[in-house]
N, C-alpha and C. Protein backbone atom coordinates (compact mmCIF):
# COMPACT_ATOMS: atom_id res chain seq x y z
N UNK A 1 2.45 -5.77 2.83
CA UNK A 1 2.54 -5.36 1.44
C UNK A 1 3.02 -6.55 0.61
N UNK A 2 1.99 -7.30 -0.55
CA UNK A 2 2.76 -7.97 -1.60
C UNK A 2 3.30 -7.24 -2.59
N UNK A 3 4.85 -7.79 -2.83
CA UNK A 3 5.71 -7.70 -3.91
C UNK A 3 5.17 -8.43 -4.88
N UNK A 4 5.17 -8.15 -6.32
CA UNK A 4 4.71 -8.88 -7.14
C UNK A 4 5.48 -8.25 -8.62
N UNK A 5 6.28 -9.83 -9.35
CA UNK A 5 6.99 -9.03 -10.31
C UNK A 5 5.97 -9.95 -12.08
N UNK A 6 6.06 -9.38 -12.74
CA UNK A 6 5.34 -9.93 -13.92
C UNK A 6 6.68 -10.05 -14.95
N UNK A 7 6.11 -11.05 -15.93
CA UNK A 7 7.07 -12.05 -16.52
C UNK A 7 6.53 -12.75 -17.77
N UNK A 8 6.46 -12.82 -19.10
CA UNK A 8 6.03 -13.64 -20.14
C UNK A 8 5.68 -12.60 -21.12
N UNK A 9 5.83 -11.52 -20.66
CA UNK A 9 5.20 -10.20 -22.27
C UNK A 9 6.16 -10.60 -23.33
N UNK A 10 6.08 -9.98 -24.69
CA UNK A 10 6.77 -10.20 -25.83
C UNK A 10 5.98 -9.73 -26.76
N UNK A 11 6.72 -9.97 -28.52
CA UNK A 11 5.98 -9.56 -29.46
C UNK A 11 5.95 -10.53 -30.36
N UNK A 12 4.46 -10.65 -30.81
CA UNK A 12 3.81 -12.09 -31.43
C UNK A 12 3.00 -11.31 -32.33
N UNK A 13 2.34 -12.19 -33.55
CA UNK A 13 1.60 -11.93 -34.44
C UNK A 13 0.54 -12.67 -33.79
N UNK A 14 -0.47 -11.73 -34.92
CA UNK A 14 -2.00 -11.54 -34.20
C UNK A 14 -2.68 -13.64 -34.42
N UNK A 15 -3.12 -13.60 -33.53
CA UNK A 15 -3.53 -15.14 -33.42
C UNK A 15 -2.63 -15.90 -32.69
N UNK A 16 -1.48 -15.37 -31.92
CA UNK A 16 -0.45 -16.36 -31.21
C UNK A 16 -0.96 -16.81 -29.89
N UNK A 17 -0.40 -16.91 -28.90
CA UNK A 17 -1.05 -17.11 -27.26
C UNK A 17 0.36 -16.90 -27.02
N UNK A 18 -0.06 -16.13 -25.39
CA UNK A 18 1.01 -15.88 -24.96
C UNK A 18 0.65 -16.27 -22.81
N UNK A 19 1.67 -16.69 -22.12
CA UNK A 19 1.19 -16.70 -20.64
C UNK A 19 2.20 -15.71 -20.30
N UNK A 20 1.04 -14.62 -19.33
CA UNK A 20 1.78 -14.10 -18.80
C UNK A 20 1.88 -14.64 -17.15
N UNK A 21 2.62 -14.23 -16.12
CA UNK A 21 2.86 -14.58 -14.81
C UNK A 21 3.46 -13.42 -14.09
N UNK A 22 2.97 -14.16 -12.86
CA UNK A 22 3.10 -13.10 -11.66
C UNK A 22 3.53 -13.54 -10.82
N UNK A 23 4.80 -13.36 -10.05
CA UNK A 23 5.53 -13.95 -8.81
C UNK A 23 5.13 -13.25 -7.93
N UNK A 24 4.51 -13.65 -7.05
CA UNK A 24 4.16 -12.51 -5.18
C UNK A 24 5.21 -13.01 -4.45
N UNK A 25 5.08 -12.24 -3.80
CA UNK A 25 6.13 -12.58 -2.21
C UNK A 25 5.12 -12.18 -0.89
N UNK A 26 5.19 -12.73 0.16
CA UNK A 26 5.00 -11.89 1.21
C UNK A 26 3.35 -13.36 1.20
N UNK A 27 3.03 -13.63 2.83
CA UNK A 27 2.37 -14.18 3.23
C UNK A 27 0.76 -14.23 2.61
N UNK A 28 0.71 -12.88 2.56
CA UNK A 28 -0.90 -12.32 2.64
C UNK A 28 -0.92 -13.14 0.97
N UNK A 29 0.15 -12.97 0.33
CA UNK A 29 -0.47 -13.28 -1.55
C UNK A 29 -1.32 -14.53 -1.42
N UNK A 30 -1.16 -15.14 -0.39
CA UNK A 30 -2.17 -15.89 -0.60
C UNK A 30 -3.89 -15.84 0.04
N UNK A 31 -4.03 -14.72 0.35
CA UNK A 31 -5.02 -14.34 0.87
C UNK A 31 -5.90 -13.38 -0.28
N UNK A 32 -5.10 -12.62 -1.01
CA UNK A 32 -5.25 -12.13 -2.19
C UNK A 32 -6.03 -12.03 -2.73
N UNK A 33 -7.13 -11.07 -3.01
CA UNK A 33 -7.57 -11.12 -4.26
C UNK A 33 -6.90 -10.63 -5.61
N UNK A 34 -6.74 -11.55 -7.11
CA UNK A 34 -5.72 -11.25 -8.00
C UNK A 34 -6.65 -10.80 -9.00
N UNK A 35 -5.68 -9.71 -9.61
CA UNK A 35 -6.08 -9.58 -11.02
C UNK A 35 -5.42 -8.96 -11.87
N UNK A 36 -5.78 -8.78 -13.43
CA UNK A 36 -4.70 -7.91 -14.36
C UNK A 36 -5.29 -6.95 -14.91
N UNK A 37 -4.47 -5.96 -15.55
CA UNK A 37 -5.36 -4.99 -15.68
C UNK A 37 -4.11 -4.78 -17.00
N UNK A 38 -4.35 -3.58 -17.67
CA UNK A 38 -3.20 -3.06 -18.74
C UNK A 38 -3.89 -1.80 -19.38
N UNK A 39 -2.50 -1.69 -19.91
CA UNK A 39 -2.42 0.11 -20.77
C UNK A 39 -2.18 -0.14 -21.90
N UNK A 40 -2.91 0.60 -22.69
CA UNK A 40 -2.47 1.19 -24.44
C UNK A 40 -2.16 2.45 -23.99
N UNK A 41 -0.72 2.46 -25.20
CA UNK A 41 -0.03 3.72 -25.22
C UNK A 41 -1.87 4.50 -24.88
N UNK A 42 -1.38 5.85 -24.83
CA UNK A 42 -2.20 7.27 -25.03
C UNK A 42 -3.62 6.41 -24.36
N UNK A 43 -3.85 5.55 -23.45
CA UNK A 43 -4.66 5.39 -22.91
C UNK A 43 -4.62 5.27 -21.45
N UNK A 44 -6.06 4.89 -21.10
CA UNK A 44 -5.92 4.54 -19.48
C UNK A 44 -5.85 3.16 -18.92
N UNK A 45 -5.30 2.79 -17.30
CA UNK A 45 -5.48 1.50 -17.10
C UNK A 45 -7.15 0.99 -17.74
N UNK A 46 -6.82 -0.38 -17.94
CA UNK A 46 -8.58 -1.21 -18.01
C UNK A 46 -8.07 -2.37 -17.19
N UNK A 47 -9.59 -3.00 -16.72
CA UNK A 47 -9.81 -3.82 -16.11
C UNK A 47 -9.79 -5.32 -17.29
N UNK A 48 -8.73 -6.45 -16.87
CA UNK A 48 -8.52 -7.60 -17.63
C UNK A 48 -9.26 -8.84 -17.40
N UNK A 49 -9.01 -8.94 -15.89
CA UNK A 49 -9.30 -10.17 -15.33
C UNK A 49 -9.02 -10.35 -14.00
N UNK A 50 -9.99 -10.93 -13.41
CA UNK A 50 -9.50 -11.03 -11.95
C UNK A 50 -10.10 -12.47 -11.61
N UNK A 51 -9.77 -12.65 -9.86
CA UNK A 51 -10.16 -13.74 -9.50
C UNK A 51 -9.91 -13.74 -8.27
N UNK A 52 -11.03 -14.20 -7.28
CA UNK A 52 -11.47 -14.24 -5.74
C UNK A 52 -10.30 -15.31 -5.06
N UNK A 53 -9.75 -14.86 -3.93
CA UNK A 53 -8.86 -15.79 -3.64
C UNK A 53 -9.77 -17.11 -3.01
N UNK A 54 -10.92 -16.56 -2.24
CA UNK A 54 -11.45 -18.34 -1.74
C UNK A 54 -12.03 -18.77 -2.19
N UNK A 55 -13.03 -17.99 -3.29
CA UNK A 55 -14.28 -18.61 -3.94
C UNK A 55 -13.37 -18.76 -5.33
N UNK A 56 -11.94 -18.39 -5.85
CA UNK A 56 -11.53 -18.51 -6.93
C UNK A 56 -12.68 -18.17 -8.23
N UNK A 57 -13.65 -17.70 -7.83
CA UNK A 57 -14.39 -16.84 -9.12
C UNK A 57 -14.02 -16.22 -9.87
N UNK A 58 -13.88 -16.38 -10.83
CA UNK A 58 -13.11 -15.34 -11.79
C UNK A 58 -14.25 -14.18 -12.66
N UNK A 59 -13.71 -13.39 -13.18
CA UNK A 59 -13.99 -12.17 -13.54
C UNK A 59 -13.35 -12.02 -15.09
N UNK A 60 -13.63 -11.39 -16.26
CA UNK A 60 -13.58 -10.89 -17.49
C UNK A 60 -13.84 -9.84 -18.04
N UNK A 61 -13.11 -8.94 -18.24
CA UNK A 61 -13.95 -7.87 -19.13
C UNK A 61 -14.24 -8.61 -20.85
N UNK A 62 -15.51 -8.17 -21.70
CA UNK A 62 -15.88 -8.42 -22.18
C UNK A 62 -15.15 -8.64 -23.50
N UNK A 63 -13.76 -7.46 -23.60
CA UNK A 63 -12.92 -7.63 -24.58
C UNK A 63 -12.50 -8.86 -24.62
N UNK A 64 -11.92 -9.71 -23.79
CA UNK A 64 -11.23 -10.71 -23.55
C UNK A 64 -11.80 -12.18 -22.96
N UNK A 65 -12.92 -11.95 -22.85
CA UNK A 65 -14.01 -13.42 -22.37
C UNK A 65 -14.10 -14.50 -23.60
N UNK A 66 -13.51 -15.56 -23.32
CA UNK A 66 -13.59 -16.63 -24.12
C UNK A 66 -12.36 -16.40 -24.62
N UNK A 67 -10.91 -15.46 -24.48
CA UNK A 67 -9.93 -16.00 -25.13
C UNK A 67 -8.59 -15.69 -23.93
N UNK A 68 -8.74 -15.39 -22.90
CA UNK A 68 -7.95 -15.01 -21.72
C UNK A 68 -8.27 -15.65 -20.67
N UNK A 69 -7.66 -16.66 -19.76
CA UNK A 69 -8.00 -17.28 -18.92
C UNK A 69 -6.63 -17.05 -17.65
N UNK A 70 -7.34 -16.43 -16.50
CA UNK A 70 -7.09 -16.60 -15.09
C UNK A 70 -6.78 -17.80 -14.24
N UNK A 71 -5.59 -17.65 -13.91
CA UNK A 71 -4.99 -19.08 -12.55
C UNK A 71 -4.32 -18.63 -11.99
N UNK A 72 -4.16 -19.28 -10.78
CA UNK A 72 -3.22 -19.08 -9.58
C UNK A 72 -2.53 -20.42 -9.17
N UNK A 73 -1.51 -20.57 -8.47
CA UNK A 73 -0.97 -21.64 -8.06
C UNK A 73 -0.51 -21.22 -7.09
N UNK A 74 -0.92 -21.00 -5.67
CA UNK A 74 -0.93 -20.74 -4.36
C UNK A 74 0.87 -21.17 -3.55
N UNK A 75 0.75 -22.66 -4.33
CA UNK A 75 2.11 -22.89 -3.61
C UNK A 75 3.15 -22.52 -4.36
N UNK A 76 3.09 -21.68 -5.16
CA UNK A 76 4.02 -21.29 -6.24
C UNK A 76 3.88 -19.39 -6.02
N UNK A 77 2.95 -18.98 -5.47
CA UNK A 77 2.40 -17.54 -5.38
C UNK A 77 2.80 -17.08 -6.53
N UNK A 78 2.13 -17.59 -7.44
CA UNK A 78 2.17 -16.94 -8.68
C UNK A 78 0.34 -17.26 -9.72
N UNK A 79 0.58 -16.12 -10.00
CA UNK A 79 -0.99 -16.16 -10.78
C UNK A 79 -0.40 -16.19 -12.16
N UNK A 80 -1.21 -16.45 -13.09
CA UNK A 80 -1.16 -16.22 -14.59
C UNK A 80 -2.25 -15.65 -15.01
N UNK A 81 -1.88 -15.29 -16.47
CA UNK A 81 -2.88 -15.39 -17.65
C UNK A 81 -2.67 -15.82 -18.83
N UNK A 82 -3.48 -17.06 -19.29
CA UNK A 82 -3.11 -17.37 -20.66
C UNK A 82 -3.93 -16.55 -21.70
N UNK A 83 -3.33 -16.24 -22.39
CA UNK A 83 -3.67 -14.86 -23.57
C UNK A 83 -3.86 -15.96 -24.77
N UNK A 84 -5.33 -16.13 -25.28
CA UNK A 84 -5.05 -16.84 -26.57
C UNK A 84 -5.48 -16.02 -27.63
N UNK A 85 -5.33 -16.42 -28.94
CA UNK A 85 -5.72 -15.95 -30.12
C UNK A 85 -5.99 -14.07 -30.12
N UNK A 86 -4.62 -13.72 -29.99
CA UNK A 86 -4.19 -12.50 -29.74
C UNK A 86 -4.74 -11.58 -30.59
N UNK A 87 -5.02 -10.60 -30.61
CA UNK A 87 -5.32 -9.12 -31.52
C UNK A 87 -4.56 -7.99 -31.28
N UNK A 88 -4.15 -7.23 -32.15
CA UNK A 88 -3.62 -6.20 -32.22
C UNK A 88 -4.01 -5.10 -31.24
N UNK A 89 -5.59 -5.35 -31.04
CA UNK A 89 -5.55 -4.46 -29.66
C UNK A 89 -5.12 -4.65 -28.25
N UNK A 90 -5.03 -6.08 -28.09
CA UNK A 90 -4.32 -6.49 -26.87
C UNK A 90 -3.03 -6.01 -26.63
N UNK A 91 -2.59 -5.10 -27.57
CA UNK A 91 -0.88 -4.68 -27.48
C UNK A 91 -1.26 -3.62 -25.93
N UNK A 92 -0.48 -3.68 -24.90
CA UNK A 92 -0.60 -2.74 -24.06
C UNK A 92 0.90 -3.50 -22.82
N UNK A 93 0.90 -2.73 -21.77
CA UNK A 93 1.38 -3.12 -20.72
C UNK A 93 0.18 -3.85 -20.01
N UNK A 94 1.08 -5.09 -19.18
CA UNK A 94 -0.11 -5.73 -18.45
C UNK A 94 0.59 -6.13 -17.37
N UNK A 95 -0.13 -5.38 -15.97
CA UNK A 95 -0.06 -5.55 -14.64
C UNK A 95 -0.91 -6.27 -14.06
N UNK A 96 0.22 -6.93 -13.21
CA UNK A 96 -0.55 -8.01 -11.76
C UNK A 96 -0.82 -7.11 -11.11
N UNK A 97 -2.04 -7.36 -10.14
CA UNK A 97 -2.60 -6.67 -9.14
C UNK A 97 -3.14 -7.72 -8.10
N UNK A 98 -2.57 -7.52 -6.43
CA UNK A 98 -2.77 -8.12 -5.95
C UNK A 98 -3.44 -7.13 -4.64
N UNK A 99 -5.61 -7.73 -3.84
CA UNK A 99 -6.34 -6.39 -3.41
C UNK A 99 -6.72 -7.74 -2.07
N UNK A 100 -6.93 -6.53 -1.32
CA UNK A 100 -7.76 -7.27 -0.27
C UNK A 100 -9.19 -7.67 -1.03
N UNK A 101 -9.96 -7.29 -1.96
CA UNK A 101 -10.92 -7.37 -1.92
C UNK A 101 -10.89 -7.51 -3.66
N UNK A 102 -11.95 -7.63 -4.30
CA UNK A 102 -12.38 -7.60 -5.52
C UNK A 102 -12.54 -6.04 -6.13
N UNK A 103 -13.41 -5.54 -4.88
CA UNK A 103 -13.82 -4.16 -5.66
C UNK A 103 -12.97 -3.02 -4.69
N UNK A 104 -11.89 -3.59 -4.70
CA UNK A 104 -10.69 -2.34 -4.32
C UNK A 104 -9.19 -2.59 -4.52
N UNK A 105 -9.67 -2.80 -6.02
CA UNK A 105 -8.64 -3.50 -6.58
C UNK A 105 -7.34 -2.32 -6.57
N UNK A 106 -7.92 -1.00 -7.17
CA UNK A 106 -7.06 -0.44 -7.73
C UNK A 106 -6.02 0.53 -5.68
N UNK A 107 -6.88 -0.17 -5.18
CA UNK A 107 -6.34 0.33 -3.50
C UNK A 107 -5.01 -1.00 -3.29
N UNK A 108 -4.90 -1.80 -4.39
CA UNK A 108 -3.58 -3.14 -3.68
C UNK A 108 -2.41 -2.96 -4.35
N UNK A 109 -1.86 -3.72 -4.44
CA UNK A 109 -0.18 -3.60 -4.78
C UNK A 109 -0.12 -3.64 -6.49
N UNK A 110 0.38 -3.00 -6.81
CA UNK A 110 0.80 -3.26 -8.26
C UNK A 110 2.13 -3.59 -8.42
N UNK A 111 1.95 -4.57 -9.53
CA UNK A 111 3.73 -4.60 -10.34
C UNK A 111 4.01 -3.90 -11.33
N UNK A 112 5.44 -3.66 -12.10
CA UNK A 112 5.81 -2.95 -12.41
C UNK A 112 5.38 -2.99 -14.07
N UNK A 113 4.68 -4.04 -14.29
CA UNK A 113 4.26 -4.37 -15.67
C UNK A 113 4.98 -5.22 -16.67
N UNK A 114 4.46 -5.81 -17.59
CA UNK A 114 5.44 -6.37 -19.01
C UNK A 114 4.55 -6.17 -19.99
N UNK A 115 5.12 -5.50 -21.46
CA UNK A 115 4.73 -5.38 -22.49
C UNK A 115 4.26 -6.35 -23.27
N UNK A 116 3.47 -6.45 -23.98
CA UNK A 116 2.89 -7.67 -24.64
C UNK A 116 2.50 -6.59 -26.22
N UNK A 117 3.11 -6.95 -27.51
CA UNK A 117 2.69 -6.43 -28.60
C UNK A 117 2.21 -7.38 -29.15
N UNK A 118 1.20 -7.08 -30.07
CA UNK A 118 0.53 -8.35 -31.13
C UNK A 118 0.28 -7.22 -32.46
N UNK A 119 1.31 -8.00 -33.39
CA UNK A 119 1.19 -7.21 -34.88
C UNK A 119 0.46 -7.86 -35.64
N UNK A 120 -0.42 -7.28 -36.76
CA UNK A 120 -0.82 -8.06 -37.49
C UNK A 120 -0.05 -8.31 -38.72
């Protein structure tokens, strides 16, 4: 089982950048497939971003392509996301997720989340 704690949420006006991060523990994080996902109040999880641990391919949902970018730093077991040029809808909780696989994501470890608001 990876432990994984998230770290960098806050509240910024709309157009700021923000990195968020993810500390793993435990051997396998580096075997990992990573990704983020998040909540709006009165909504459901969505899919953010992910990325293949060997082929490091990354993944986007369409909200966020061209202004959210995916990394990992293996000897650090920590993934990020840099959040740029923020919108008010990006306000949600945003969880690391760490899967054996790409498409069983929501079957791996989750963290406990960090809030990220963007006001306009």
């Amino acid at each position: 089982q990876v432990q994984l704690a998230e770290s960098g949420g806050g509240v910024v006006q709309a157009g700021a950048s923000l990195r968020l991060s993810c500390a793993g523990s435990g051997r396998t994080f580096r075997n990992a497939d990573m990704a983020w996902f998040r909540q709006a109040p009165g909504k459901g999880r969505e899919f953010v971003a992910a990325m293949a641990w060997y082929s490091e391919t990354t993944y986007y949902a369409d909200s966020v392509k061209g202004r959210f970018t995916i990394s990992r730093d293996n000897a650090k077991n920590t993934v990020y996301l840099q959040m740029n040029s923020l919108k008010p809808e990006d306000t949600a909780i945003y969880y690391c997720v760490a899967a054996r696989s790409i498409v069983s994501l929501y079957e791996g470890s989750w963290g406990q989340g960090t809030q990220v608001t963007v006001f306009s």
